[in-house]
N, C-alpha and C. Protein backbone atom coordinates (compact mmCIF):
# COMPACT_ATOMS: atom_id res chain seq x y z
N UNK A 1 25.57 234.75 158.49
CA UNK A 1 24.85 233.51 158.76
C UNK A 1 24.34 233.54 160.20
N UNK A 2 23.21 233.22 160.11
CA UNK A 2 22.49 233.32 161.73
C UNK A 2 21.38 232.46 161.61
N UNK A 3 21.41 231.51 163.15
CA UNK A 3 20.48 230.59 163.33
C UNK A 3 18.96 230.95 162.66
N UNK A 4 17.96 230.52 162.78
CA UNK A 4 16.63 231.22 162.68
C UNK A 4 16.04 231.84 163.64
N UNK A 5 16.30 231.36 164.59
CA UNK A 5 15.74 231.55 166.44
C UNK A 5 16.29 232.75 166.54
N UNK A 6 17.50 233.00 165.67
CA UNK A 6 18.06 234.59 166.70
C UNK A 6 17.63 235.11 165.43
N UNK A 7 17.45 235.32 164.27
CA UNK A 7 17.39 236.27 163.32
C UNK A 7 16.12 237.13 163.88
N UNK A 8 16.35 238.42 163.26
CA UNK A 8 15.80 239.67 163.58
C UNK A 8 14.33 239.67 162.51
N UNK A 9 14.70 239.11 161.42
CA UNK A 9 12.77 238.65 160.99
C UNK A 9 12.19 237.52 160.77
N UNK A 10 12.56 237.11 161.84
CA UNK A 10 12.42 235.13 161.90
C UNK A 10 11.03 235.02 161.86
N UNK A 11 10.02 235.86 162.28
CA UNK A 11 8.78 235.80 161.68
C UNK A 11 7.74 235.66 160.60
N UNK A 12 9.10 237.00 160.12
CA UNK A 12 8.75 236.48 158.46
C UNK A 12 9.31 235.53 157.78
N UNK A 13 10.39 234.99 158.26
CA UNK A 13 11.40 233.97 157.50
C UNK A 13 10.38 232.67 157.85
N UNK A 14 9.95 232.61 158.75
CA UNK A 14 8.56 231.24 159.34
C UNK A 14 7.97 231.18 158.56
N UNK A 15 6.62 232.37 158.12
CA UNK A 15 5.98 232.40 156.96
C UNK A 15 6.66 231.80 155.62
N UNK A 16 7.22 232.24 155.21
CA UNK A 16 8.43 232.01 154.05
C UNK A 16 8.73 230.37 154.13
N UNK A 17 9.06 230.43 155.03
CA UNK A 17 9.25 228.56 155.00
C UNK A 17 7.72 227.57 155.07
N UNK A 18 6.90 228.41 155.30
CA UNK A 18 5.49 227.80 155.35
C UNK A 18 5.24 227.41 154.29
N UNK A 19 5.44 228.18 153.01
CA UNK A 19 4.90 228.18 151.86
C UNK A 19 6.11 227.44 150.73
N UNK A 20 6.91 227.43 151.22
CA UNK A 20 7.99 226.39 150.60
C UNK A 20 7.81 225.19 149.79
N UNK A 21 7.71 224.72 148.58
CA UNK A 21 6.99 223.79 147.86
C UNK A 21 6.96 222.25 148.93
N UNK A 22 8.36 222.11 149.26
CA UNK A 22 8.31 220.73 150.05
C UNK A 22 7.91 221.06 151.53
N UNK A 23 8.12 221.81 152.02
CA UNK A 23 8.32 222.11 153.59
C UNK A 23 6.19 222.51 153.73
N UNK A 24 5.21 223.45 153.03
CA UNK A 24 4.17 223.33 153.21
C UNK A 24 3.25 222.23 153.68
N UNK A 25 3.77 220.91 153.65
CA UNK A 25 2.69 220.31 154.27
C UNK A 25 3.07 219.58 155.92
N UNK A 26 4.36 220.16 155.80
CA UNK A 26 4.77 219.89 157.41
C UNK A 26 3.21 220.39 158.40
N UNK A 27 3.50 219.84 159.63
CA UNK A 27 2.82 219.87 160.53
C UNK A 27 3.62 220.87 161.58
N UNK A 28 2.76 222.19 162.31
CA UNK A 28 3.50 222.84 162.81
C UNK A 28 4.94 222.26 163.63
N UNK A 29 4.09 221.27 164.40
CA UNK A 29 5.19 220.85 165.37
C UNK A 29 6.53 220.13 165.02
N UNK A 30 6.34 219.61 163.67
CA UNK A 30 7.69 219.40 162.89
C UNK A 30 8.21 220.27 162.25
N UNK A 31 7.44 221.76 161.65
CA UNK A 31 8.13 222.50 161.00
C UNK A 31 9.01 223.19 162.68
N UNK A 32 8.31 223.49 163.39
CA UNK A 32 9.24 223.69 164.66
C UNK A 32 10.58 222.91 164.77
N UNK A 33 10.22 222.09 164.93
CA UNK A 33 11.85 221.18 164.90
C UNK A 33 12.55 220.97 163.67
N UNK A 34 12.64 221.46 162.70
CA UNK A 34 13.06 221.50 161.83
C UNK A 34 13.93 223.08 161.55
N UNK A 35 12.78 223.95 162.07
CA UNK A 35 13.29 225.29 162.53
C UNK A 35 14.22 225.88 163.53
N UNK A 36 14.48 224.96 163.94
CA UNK A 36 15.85 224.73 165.20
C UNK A 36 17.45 224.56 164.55
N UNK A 37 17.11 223.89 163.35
CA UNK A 37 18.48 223.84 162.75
C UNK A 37 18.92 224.39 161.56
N UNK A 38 17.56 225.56 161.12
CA UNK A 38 18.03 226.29 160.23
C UNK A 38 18.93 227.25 160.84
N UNK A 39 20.03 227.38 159.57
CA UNK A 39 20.53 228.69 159.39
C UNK A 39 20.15 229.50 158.31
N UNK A 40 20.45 231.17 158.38
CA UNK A 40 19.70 232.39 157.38
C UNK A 40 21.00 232.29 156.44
N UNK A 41 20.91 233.04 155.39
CA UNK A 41 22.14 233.53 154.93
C UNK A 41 21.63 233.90 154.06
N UNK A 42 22.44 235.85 153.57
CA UNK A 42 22.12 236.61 152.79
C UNK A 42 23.06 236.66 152.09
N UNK A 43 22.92 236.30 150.61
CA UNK A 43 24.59 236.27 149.83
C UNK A 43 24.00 237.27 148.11
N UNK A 44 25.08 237.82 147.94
CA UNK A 44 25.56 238.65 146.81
C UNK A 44 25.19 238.39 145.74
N UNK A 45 24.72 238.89 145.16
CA UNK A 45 24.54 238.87 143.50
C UNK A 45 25.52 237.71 142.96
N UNK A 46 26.21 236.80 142.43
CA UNK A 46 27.14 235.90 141.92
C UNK A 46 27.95 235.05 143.04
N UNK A 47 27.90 234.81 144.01
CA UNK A 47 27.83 234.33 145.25
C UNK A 47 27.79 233.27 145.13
N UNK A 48 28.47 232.02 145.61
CA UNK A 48 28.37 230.82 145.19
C UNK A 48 27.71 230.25 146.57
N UNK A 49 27.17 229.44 146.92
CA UNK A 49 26.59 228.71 147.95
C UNK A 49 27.18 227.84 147.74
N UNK A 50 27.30 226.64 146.71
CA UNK A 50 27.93 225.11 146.74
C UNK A 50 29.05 225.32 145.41
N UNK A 51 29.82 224.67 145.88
CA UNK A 51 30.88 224.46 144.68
C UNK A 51 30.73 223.36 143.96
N UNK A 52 30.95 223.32 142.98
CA UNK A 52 31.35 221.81 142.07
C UNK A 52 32.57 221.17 142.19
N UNK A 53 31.99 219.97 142.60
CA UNK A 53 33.52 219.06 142.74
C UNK A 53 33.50 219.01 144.24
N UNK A 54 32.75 219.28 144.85
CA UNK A 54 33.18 218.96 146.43
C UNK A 54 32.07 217.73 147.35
N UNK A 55 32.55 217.29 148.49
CA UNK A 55 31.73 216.49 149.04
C UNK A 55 30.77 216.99 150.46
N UNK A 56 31.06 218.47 150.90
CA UNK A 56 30.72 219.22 151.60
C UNK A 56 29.41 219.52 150.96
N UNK A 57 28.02 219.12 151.53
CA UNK A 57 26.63 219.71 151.11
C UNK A 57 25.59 219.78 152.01
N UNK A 58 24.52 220.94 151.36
CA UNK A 58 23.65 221.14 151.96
C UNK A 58 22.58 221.46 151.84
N UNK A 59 21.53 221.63 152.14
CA UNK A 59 19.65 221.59 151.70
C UNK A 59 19.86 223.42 151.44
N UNK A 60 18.86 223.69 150.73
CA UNK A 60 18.65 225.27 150.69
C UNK A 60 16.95 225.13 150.31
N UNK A 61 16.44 226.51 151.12
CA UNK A 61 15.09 226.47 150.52
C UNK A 61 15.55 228.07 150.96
N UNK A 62 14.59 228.48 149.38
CA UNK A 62 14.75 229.80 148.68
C UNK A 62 13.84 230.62 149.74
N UNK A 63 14.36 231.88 149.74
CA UNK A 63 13.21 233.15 150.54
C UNK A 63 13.18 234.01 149.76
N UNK A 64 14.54 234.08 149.24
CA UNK A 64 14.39 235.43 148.37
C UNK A 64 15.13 235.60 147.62
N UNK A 65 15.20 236.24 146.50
CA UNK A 65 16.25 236.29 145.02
C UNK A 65 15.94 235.21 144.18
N UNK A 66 16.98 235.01 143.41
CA UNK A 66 17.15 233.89 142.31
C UNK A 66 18.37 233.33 142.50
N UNK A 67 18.13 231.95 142.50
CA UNK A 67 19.59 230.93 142.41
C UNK A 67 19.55 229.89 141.10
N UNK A 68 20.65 229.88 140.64
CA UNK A 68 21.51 229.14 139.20
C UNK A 68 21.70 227.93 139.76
N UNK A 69 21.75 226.98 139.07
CA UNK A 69 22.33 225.44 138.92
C UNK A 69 23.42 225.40 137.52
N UNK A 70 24.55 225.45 138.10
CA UNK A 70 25.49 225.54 136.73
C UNK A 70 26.55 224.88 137.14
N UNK A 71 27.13 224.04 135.68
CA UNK A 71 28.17 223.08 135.66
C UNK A 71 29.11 224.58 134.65
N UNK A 72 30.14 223.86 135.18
CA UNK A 72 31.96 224.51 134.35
C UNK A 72 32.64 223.45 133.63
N UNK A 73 33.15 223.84 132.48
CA UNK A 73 34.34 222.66 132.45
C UNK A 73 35.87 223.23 132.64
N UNK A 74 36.74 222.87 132.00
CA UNK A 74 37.71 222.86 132.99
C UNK A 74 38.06 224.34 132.19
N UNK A 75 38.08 225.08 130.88
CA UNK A 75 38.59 226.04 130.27
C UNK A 75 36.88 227.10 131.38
N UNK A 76 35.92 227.07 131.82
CA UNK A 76 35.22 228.00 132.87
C UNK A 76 34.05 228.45 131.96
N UNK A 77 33.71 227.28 130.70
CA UNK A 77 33.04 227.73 130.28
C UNK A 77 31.57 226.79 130.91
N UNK A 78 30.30 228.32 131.32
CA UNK A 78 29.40 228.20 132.01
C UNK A 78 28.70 227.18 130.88
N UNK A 79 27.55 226.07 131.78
CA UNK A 79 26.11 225.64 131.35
C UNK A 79 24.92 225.89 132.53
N UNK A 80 24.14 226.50 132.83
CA UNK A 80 23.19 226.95 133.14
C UNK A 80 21.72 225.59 132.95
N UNK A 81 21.62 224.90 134.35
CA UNK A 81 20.94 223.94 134.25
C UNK A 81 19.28 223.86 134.65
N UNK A 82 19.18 225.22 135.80
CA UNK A 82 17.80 225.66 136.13
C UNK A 82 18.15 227.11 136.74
N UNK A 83 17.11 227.64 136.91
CA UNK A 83 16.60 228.56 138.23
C UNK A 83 15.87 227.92 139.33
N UNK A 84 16.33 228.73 140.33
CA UNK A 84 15.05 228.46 141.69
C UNK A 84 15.06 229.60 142.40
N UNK A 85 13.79 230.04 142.67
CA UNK A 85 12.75 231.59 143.02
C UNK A 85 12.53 230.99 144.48
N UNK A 86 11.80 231.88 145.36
CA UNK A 86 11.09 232.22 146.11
C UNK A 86 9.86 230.54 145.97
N UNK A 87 10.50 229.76 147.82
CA UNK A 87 9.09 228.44 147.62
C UNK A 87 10.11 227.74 147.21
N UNK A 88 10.78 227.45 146.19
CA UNK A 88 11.58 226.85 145.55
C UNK A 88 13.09 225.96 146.30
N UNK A 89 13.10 225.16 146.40
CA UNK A 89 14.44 225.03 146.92
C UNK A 89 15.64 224.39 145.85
N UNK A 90 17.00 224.25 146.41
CA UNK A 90 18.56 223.45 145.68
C UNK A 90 18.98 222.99 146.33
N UNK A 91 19.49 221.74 146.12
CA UNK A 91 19.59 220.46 146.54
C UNK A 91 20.79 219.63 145.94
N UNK A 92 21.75 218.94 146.70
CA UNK A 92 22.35 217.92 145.66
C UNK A 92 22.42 216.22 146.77
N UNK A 93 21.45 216.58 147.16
CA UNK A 93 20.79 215.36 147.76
C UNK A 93 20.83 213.84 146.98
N UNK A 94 21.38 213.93 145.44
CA UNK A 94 21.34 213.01 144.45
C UNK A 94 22.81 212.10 145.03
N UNK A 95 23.21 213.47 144.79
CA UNK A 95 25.12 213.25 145.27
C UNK A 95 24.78 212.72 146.46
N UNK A 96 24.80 213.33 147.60
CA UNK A 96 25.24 212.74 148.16
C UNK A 96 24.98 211.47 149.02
N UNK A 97 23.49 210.81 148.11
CA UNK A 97 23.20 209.78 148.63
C UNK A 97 23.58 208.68 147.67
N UNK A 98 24.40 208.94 146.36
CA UNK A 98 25.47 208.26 145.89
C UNK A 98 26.97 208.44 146.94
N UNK A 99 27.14 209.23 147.34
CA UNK A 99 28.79 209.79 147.76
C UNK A 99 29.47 209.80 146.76
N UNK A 100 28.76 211.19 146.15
CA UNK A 100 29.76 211.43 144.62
C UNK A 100 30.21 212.77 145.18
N UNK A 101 31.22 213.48 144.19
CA UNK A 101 30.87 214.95 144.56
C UNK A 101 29.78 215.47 143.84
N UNK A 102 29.75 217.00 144.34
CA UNK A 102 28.65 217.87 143.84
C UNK A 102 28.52 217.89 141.78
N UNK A 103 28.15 217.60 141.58
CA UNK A 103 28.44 217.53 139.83
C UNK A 103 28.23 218.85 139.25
N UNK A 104 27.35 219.82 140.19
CA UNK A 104 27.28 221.42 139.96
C UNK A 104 27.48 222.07 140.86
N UNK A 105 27.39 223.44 140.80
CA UNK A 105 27.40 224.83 141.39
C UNK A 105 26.39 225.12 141.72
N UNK A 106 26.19 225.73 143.16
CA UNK A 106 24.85 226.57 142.89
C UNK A 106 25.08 228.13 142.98
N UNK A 107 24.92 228.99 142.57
CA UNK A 107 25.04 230.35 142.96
C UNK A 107 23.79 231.62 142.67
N UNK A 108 23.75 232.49 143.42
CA UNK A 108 23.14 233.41 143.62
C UNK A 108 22.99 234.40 141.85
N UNK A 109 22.18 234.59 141.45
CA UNK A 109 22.02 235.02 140.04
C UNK A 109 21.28 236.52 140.86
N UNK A 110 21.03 237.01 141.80
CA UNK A 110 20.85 238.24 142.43
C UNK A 110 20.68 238.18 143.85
N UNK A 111 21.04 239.14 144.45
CA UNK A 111 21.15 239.19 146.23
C UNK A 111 19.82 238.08 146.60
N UNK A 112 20.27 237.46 147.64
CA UNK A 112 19.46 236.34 147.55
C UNK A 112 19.51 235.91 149.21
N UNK A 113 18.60 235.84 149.65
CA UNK A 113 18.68 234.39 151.60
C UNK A 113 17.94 233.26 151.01
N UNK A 114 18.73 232.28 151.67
CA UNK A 114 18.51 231.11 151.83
C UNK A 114 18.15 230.60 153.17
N UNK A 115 17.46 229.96 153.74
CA UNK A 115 17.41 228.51 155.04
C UNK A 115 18.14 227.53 154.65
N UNK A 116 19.26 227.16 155.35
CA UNK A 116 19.64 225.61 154.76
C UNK A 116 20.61 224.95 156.03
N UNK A 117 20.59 224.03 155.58
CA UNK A 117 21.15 223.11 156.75
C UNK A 117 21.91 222.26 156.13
N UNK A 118 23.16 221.14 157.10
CA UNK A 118 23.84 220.60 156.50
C UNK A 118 22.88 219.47 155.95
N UNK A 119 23.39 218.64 154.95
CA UNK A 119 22.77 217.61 154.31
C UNK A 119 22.32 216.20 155.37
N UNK A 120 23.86 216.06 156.23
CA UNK A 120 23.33 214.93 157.22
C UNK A 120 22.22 215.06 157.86
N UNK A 121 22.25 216.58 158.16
CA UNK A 121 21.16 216.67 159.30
C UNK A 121 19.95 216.66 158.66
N UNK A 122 19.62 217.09 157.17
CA UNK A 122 18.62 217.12 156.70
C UNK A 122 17.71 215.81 156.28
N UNK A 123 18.71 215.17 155.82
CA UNK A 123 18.66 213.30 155.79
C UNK A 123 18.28 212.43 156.69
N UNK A 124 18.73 212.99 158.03
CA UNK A 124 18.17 212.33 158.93
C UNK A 124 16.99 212.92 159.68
N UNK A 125 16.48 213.98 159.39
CA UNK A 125 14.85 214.47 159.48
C UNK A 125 13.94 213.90 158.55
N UNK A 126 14.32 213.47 157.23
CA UNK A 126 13.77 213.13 156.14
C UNK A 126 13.48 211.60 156.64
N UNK A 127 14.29 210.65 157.42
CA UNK A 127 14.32 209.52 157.46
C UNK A 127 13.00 209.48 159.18
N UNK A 128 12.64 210.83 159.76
CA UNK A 128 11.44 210.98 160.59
C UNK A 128 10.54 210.88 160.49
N UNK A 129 10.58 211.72 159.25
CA UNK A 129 9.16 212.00 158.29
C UNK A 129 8.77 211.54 157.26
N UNK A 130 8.52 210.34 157.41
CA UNK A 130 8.44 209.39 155.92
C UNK A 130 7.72 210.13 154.54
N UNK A 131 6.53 211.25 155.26
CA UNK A 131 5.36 211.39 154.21
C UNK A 131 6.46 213.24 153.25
N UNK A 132 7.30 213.37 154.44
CA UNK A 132 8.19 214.66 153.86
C UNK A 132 8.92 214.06 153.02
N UNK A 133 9.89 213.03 153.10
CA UNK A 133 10.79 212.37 152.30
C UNK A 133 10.12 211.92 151.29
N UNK A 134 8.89 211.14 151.05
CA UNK A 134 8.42 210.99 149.87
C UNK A 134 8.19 212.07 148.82
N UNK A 135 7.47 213.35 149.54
CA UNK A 135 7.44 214.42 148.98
C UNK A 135 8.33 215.07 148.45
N UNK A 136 10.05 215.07 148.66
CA UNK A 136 10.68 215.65 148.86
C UNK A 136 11.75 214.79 147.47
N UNK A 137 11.97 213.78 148.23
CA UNK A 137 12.28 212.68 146.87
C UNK A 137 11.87 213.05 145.19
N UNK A 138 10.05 212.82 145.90
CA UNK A 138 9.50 213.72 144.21
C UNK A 138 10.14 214.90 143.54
N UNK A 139 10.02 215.97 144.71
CA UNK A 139 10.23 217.28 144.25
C UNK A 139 11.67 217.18 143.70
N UNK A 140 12.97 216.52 144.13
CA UNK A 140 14.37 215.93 143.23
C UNK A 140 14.06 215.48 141.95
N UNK A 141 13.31 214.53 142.18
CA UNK A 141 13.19 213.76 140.74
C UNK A 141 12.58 214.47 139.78
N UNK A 142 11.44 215.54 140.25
CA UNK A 142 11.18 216.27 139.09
C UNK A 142 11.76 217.35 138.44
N UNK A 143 12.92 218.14 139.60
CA UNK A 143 14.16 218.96 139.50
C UNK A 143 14.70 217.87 137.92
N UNK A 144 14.97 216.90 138.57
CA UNK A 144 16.26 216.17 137.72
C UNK A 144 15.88 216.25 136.00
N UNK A 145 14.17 215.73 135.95
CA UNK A 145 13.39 215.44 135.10
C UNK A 145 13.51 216.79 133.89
N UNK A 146 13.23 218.26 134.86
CA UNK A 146 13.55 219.21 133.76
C UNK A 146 14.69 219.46 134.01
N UNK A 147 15.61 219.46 134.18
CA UNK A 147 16.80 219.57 133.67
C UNK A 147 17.57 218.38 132.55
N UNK A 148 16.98 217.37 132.44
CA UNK A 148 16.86 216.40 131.36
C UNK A 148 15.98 217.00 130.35
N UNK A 149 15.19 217.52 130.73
CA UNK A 149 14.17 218.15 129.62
C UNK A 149 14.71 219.70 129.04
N UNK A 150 15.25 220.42 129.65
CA UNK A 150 16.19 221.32 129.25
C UNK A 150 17.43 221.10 128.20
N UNK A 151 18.18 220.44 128.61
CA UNK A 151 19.69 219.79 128.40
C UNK A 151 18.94 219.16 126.54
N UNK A 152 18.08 218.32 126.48
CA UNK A 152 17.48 217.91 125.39
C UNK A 152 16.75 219.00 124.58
N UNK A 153 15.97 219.58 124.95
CA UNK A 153 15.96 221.06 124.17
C UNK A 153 16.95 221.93 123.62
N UNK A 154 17.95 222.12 124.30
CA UNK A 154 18.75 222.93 123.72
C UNK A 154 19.19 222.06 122.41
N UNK A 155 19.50 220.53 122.37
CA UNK A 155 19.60 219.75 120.82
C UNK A 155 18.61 219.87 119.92
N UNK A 156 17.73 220.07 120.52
CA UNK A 156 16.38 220.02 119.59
C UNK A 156 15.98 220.78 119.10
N UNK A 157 15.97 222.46 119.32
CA UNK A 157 15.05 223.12 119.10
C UNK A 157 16.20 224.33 118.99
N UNK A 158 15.64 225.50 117.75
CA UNK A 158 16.24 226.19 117.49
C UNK A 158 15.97 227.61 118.04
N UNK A 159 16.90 228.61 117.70
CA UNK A 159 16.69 229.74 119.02
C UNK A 159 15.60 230.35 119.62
N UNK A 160 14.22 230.49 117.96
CA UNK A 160 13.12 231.30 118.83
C UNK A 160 12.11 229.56 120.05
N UNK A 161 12.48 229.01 118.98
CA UNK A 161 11.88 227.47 119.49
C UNK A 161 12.20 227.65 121.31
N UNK A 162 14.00 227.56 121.28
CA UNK A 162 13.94 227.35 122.81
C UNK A 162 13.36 228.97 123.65
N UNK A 163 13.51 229.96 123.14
CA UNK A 163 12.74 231.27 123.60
C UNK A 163 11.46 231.04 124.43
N UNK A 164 10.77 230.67 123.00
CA UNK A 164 8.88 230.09 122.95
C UNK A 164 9.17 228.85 124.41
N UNK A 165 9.92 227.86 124.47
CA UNK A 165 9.27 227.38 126.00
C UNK A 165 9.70 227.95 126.57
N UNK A 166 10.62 228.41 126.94
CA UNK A 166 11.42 228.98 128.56
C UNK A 166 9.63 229.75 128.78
N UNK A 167 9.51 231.10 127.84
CA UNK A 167 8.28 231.82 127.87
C UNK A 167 7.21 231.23 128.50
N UNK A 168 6.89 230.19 127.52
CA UNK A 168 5.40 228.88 127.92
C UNK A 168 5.98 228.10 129.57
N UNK A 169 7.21 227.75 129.81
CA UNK A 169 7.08 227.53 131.13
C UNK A 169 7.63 228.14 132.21
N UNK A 170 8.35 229.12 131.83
CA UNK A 170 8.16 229.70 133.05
C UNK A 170 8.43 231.46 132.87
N UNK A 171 6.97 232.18 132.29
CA UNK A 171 7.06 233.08 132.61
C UNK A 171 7.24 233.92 133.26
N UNK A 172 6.82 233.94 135.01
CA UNK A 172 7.19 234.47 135.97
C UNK A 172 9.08 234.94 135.94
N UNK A 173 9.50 234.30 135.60
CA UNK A 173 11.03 234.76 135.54
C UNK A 173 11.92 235.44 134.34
N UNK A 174 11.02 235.43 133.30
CA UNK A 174 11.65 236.54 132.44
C UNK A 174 11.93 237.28 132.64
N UNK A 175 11.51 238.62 133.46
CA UNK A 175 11.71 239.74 133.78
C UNK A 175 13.05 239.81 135.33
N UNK A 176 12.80 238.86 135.45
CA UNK A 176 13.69 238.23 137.03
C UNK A 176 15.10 238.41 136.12
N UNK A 177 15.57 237.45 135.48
CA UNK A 177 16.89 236.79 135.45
C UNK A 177 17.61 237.82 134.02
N UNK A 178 18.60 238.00 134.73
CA UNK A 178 19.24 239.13 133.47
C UNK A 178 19.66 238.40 132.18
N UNK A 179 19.32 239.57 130.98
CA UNK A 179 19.54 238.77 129.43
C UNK A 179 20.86 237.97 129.81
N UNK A 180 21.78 238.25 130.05
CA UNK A 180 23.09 237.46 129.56
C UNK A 180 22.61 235.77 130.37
N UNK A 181 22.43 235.95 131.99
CA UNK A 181 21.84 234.22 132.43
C UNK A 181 21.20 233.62 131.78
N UNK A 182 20.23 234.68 131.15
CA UNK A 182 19.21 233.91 130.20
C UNK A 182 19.46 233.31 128.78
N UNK A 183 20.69 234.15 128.29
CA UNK A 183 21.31 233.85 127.17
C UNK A 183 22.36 232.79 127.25
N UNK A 184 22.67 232.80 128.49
CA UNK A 184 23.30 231.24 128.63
C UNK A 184 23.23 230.27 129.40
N UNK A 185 21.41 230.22 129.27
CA UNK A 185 20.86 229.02 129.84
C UNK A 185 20.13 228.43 128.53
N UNK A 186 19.53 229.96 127.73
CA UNK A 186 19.15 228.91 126.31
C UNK A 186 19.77 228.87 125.30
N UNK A 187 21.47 228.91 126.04
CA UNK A 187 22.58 228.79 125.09
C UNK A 187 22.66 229.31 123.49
N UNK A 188 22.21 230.68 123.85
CA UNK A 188 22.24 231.59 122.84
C UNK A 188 23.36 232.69 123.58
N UNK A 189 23.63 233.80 122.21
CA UNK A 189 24.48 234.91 122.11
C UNK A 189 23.60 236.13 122.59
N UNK A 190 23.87 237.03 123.44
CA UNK A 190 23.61 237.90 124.02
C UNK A 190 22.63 238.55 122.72
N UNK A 191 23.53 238.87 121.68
CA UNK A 191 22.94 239.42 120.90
C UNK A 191 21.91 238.94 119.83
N UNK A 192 21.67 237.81 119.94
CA UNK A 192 20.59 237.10 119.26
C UNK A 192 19.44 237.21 120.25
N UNK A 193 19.95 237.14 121.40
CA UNK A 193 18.73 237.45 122.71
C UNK A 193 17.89 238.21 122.46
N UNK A 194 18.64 239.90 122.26
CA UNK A 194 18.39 241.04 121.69
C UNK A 194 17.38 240.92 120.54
N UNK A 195 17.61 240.26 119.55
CA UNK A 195 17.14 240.35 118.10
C UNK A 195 16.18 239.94 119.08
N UNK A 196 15.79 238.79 119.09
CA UNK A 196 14.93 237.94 119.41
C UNK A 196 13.50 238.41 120.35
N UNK A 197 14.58 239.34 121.27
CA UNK A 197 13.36 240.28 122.04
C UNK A 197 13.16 241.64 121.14
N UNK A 198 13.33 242.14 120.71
CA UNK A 198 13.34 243.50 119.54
C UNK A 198 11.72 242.72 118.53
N UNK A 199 11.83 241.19 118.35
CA UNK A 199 11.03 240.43 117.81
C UNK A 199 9.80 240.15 117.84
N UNK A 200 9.91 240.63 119.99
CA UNK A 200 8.74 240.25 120.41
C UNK A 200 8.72 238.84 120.89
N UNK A 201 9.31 237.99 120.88
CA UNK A 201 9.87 236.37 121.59
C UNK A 201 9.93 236.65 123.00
N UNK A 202 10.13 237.71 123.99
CA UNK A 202 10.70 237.90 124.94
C UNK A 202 10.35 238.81 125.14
């Protein structure tokens, strides 16, 4: 973990945060001050960043790899609630402006850096920048929105069914996220995955 100011490709990590879905319409001189309290961090293939169940949180915006949103129950069996790529950020900003705990996990689904900062501090930049917080608010609510829209698919729709959207929305990551994540995010069996791509679905 290392500030941004001292990291060794903080140049490119600048760029990278330029293009960030929420952070792009900053104004240099706020993405500057905002860039003062990032920290880097390069974490492992299965790597957890946030735990479930805790009140300790913090902002992440993606640079590189793929990160999971996944709930456990108490016997450790996984649900798989999104991905977030590159631009993309994870958040439990929901929590903790209830003061709940974290209701998920986030973890690293392949070697992965993040920018992120603690949540207070991020909250109270958000409360600077009225036109970021609005933006930013959205970009939660529409997180929340497909993962409501997920969670309801998997009732609805049967295996090639949920295949056919993941495909229709978000192609870019098929090839990203390994069969088994993928098999238990559209809460299918590894090996129906298989059929399914042998099929041509995938």
């Amino acid at each position: 973990m290392t500030l941004l100011a001292l990291h060794p490709e903080r140049n490119v990590i600048r760029v990278q945060l330029k293009q960030n879905v929420v952070l792009q319409a900053l104004s240099d001189e706020d993405r500057r001050e905002l860039e003062e309290q990032l920290e880097i961090v390069d974490c492992a293939k299965g790597e957890f960043l946030l735990h479930q169940g805790v009140h300790h949180m913090e902002q992440y915006f993606v640079l590189d790899g793929l990160l999971k949103r996944v709930v456990s129950n108490a016997d450790a069996k996984e649900m798989i609630l999104r991905f977030a790529d590159e631009r993309d950020i994870e958040t439990s900003y929901a929590a903790w402006r209830l003061n709940t705990p974290t209701p998920y996990a986030i973890a690293c689904v392949t070697k992965s850096r993040v920018a992120k900062l603690p949540m207070p501090q991020w909250v109270t930049f958000l409360d600077r920048h009225p036109r970021l917080k609005a933006d930013f608010e959205y970009q939660v609510m529409r997180l929340m929105s497909d993962v409501m829209a997920h969670t309801i698919t998997l009732h609805l729709l049967d295996a090639p069914g949920r295949v056919h959207r993941f495909m229709r929305k978000h192609p870019e990551l098929a090839e990203r996220i390994p069969k088994k994540e993928l098999a238990t995010y559209l809460n299918l069996s590894a090996e129906t995955l298989s059929r399914l791509k042998q099929r041509g679905k995938i």
